[in-house]
N, C-alpha and C. Protein backbone atom coordinates (compact mmCIF):
# COMPACT_ATOMS: atom_id res chain seq x y z
N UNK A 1 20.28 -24.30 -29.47
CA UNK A 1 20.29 -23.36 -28.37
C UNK A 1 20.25 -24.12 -27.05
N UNK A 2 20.86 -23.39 -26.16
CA UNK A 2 20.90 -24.22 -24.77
C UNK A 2 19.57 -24.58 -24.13
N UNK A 3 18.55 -23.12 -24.55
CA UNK A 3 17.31 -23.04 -23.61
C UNK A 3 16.45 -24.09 -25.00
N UNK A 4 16.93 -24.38 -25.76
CA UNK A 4 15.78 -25.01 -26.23
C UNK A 4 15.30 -26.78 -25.94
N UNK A 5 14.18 -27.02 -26.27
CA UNK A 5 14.13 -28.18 -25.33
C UNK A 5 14.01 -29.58 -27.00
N UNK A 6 14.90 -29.24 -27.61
CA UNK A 6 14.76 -30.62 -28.90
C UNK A 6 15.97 -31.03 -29.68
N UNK A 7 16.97 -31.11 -28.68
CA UNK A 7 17.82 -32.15 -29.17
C UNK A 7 17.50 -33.58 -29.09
N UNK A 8 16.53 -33.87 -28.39
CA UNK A 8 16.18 -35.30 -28.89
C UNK A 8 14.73 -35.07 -28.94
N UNK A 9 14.04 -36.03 -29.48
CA UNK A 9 12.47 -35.55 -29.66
C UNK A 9 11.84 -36.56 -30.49
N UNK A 10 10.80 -37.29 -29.84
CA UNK A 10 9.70 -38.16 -30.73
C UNK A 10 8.86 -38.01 -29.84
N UNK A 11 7.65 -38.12 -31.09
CA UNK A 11 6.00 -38.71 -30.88
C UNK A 11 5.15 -39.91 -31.43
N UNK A 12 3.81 -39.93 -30.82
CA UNK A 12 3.86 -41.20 -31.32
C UNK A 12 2.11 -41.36 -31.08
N UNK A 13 1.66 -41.93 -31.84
CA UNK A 13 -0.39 -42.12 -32.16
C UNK A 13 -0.09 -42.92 -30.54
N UNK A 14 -1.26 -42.98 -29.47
CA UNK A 14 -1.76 -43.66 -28.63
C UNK A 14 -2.72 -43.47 -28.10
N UNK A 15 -3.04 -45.12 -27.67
CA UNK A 15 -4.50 -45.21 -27.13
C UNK A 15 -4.20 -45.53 -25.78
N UNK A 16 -4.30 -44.84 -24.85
CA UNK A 16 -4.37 -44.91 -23.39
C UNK A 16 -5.17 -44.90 -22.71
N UNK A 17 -4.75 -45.10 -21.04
CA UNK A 17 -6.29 -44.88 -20.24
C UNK A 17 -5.96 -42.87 -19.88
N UNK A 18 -6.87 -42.37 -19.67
CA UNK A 18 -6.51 -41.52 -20.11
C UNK A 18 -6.40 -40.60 -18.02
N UNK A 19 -7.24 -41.50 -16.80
CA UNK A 19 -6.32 -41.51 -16.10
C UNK A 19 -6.30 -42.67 -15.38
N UNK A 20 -5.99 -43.11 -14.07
CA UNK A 20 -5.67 -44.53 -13.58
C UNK A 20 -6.70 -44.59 -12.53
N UNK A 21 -7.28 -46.07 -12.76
CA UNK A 21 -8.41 -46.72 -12.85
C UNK A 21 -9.76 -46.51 -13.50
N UNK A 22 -9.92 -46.04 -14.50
CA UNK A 22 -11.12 -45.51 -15.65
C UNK A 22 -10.64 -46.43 -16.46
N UNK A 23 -11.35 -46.68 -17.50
CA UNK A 23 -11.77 -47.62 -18.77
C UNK A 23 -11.98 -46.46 -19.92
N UNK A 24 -11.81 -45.05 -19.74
CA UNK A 24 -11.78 -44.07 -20.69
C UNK A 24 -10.49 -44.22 -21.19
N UNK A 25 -10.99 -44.57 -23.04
CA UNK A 25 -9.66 -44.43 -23.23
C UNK A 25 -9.26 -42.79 -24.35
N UNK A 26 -8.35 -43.03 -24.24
CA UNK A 26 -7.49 -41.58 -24.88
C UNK A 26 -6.90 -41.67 -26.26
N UNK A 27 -7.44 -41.27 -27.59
CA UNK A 27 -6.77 -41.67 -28.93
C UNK A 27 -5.79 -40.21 -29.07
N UNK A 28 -4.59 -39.85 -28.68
CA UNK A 28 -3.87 -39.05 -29.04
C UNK A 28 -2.49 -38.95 -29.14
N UNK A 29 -1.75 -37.62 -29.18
CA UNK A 29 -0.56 -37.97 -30.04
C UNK A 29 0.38 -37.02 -28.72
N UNK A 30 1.46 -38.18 -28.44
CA UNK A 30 2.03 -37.77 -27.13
C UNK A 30 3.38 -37.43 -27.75
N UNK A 31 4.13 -36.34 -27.52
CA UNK A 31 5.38 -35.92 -27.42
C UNK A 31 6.40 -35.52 -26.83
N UNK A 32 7.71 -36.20 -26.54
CA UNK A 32 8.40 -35.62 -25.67
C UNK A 32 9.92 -35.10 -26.28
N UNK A 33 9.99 -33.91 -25.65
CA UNK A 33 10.87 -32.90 -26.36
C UNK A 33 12.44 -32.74 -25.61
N UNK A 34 13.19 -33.32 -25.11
CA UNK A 34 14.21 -33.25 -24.42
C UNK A 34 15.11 -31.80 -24.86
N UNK A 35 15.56 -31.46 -23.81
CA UNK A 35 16.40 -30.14 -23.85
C UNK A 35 17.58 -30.54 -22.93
N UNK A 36 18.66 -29.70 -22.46
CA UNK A 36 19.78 -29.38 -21.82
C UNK A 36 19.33 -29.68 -20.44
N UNK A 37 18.58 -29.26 -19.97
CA UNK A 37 17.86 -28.70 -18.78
C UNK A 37 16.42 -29.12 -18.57
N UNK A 38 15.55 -29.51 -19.47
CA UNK A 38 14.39 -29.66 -18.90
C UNK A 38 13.80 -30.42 -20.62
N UNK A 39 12.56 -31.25 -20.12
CA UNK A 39 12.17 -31.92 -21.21
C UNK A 39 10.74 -31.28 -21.17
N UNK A 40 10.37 -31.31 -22.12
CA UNK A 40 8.99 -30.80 -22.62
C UNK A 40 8.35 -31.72 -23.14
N UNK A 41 6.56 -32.31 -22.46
CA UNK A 41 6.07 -33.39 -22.54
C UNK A 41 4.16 -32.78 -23.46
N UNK A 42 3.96 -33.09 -24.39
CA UNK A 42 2.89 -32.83 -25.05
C UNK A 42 1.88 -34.06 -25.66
N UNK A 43 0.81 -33.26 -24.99
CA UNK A 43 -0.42 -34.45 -25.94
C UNK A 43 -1.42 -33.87 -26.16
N UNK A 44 -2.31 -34.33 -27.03
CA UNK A 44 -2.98 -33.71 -28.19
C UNK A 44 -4.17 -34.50 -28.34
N UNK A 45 -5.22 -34.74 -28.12
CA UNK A 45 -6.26 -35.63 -28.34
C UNK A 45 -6.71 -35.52 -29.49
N UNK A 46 -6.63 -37.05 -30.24
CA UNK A 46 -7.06 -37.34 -31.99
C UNK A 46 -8.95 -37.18 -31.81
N UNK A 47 -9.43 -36.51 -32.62
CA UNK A 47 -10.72 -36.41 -32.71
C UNK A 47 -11.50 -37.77 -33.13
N UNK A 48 -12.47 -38.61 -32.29
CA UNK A 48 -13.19 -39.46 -32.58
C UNK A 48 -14.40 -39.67 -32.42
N UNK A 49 -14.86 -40.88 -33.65
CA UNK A 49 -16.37 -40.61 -33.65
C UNK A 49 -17.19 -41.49 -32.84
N UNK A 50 -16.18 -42.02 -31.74
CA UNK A 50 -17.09 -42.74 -30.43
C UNK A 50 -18.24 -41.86 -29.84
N UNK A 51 -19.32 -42.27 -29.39
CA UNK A 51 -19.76 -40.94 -28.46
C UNK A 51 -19.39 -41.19 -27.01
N UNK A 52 -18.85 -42.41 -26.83
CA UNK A 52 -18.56 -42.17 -25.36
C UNK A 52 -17.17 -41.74 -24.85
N UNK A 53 -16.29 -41.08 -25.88
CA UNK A 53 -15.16 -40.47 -25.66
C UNK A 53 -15.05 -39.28 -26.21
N UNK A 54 -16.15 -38.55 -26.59
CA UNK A 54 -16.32 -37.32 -27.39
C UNK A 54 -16.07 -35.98 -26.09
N UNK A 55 -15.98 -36.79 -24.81
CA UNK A 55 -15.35 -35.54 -24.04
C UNK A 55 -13.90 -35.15 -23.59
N UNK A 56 -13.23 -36.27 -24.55
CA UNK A 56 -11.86 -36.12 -24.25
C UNK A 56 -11.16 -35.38 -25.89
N UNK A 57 -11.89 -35.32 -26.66
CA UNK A 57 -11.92 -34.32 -27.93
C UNK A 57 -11.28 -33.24 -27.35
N UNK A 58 -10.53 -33.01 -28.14
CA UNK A 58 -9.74 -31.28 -28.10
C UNK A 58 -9.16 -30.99 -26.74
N UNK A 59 -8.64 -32.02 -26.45
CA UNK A 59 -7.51 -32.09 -25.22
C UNK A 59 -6.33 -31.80 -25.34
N UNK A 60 -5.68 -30.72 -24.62
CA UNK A 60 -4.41 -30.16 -25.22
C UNK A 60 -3.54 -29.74 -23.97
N UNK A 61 -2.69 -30.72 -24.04
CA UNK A 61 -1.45 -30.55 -22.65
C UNK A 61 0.30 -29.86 -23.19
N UNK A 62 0.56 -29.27 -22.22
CA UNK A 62 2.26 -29.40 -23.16
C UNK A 62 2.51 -28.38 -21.49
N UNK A 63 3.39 -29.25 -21.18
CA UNK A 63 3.94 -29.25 -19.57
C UNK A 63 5.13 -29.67 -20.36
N UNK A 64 6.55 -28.94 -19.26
CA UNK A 64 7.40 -28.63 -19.43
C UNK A 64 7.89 -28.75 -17.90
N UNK A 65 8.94 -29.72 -17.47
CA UNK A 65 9.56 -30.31 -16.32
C UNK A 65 11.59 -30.06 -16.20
N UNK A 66 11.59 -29.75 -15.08
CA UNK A 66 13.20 -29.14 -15.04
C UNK A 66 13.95 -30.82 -14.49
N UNK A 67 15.08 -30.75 -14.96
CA UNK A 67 15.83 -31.99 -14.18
C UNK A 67 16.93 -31.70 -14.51
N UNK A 68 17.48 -30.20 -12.82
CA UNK A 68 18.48 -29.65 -12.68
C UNK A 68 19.05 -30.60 -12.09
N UNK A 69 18.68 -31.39 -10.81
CA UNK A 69 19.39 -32.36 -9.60
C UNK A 69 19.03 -33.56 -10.09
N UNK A 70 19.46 -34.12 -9.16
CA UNK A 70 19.24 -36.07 -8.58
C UNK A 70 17.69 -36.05 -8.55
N UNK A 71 17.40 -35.03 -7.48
CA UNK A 71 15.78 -35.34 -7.16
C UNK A 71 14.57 -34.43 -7.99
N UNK A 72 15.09 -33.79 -8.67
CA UNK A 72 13.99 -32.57 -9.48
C UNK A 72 13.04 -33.26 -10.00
N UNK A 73 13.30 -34.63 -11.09
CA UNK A 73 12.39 -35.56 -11.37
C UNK A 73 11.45 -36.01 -10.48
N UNK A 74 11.98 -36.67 -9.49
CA UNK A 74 11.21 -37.29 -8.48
C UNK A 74 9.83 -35.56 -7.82
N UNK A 75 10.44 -34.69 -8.15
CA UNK A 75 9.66 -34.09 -7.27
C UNK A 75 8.84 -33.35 -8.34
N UNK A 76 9.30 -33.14 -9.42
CA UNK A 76 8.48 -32.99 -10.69
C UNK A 76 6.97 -33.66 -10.96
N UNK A 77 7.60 -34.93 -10.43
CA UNK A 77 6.68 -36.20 -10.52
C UNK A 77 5.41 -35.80 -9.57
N UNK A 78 5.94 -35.84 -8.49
CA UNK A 78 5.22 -35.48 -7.32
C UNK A 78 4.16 -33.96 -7.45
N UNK A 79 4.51 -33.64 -7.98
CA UNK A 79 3.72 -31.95 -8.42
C UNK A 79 2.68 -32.47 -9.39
N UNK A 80 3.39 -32.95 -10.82
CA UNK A 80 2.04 -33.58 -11.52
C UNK A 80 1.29 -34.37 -10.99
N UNK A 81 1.46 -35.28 -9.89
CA UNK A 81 0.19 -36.06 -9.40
C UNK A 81 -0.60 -34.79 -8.80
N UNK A 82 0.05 -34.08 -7.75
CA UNK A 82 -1.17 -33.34 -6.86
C UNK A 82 -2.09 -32.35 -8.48
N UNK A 83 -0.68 -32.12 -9.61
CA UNK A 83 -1.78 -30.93 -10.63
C UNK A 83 -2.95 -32.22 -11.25
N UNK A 84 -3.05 -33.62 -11.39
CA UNK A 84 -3.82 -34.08 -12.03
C UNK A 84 -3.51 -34.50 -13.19
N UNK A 85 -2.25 -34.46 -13.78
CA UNK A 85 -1.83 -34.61 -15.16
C UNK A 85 -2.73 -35.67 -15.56
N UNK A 86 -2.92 -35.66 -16.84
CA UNK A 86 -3.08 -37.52 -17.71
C UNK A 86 -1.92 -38.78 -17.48
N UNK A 87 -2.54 -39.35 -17.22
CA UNK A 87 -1.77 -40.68 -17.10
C UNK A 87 -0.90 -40.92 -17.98
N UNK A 88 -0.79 -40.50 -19.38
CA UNK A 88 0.51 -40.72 -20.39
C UNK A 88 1.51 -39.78 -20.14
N UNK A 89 1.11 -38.60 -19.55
CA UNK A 89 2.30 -37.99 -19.02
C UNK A 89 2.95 -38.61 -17.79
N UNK A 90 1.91 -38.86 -17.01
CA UNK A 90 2.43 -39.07 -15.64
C UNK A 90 3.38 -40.42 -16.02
N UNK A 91 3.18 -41.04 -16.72
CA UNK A 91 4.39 -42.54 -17.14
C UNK A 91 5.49 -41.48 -17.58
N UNK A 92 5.61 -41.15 -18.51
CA UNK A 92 6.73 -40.22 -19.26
C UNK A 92 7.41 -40.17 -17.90
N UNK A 93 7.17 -39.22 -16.95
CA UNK A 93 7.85 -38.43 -16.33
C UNK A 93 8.42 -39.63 -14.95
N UNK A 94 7.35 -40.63 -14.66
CA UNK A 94 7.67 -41.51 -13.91
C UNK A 94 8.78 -42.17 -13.98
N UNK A 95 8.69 -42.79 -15.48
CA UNK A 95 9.81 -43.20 -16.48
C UNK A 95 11.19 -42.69 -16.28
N UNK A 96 10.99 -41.45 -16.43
CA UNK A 96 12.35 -40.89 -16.44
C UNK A 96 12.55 -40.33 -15.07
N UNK A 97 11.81 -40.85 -13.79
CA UNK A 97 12.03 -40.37 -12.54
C UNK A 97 13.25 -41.48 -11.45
N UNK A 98 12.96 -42.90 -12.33
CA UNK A 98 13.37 -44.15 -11.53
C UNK A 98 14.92 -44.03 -11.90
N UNK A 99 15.20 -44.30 -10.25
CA UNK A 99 17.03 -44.12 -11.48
C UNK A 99 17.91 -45.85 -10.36
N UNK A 100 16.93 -46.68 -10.73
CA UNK A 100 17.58 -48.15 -10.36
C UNK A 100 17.14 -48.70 -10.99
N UNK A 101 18.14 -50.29 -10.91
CA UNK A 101 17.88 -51.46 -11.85
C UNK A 101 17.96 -51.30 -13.33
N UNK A 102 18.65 -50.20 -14.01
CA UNK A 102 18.87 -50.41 -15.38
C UNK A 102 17.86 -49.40 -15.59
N UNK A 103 17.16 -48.57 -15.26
CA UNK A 103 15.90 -47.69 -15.50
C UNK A 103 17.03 -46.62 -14.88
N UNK A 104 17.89 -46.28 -15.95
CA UNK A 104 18.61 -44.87 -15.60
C UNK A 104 18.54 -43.61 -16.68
N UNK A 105 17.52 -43.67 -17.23
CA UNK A 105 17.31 -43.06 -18.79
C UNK A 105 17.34 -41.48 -17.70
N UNK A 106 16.45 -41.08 -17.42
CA UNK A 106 16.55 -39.88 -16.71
C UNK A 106 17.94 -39.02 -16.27
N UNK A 107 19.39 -39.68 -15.00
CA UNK A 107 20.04 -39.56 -14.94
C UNK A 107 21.03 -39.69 -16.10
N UNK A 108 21.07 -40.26 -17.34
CA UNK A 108 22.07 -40.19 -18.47
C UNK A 108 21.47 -38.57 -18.61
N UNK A 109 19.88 -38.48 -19.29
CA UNK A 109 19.84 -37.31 -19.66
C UNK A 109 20.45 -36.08 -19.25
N UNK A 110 20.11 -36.25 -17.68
CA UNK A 110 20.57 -34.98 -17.35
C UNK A 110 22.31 -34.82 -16.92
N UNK A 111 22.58 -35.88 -17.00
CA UNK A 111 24.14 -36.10 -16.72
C UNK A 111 24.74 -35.41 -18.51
N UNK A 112 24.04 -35.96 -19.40
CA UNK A 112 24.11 -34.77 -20.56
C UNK A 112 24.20 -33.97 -20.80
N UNK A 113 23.14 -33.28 -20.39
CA UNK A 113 23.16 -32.18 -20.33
C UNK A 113 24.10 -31.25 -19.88
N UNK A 114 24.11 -31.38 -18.62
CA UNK A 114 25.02 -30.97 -17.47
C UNK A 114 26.06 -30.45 -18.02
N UNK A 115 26.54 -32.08 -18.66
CA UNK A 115 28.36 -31.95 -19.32
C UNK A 115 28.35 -31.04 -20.77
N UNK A 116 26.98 -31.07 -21.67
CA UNK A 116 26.96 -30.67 -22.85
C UNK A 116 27.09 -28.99 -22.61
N UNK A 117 26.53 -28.41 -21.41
CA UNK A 117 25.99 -27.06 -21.13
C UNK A 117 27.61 -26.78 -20.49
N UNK A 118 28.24 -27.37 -19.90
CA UNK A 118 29.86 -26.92 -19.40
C UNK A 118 30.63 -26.69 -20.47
N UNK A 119 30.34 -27.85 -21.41
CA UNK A 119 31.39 -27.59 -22.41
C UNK A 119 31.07 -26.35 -23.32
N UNK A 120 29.81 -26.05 -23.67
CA UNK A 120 29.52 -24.66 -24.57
C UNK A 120 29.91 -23.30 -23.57
């Protein structure tokens, strides 16, 4: 389907900081869901028997970002900093915000899309 967001799609176990500059780290399972139009970014905090990370237990994100234009990323980006996201999202989306030096993963996507959604 056009509106759906998983023609491409992996996840993956990680231990992160869970935001930037803390030493808290984050044992969970991050996913990102690519669509036509917009990618869908999810994480899930693995339950552990640290006690000094027992407040990041049962952490549950799944944000969903448009990258209609050139700049939607970049300003996507810019929205999750002021909402606070987790730091493994905020890379995801950073990631796919940079579009120089060989860091063009973002613009293929949506240049994909684009062409995949004309042709249907």
């Amino acid at each position: 389907s056009i509106h759906h967001p998983s023609w491409h799609q992996g996840s993956i176990r990680i231990c992160s900081p869970y935001r930037a500059f803390t030493t808290d780290k984050l044992n969970a399972i991050l996913g990102v869901r690519m669509g036509l139009k917009h990618l869908n970014v999810t994480l899930t905090s693995v339950p552990t028997s640290e006690k000094e990370h027992k407040s990041l237990d049962g952490l549950e994100y799944n944000e969903r970002f448009e990258f209609l234009n050139v700049l939607s990323m970049e300003m996507e980006l810019e929205k999750s900093l002021k909402k606070g996201l987790p730091y493994p999202i905020l890379k995801v989306i950073e990631y796919l915000s940079v579009d120089r030096a060989g860091f063009i993963w973002g613009r293929q996507y949506r240049l994909t899309g684009h062409y995949t959604i004309y042709l249907l």
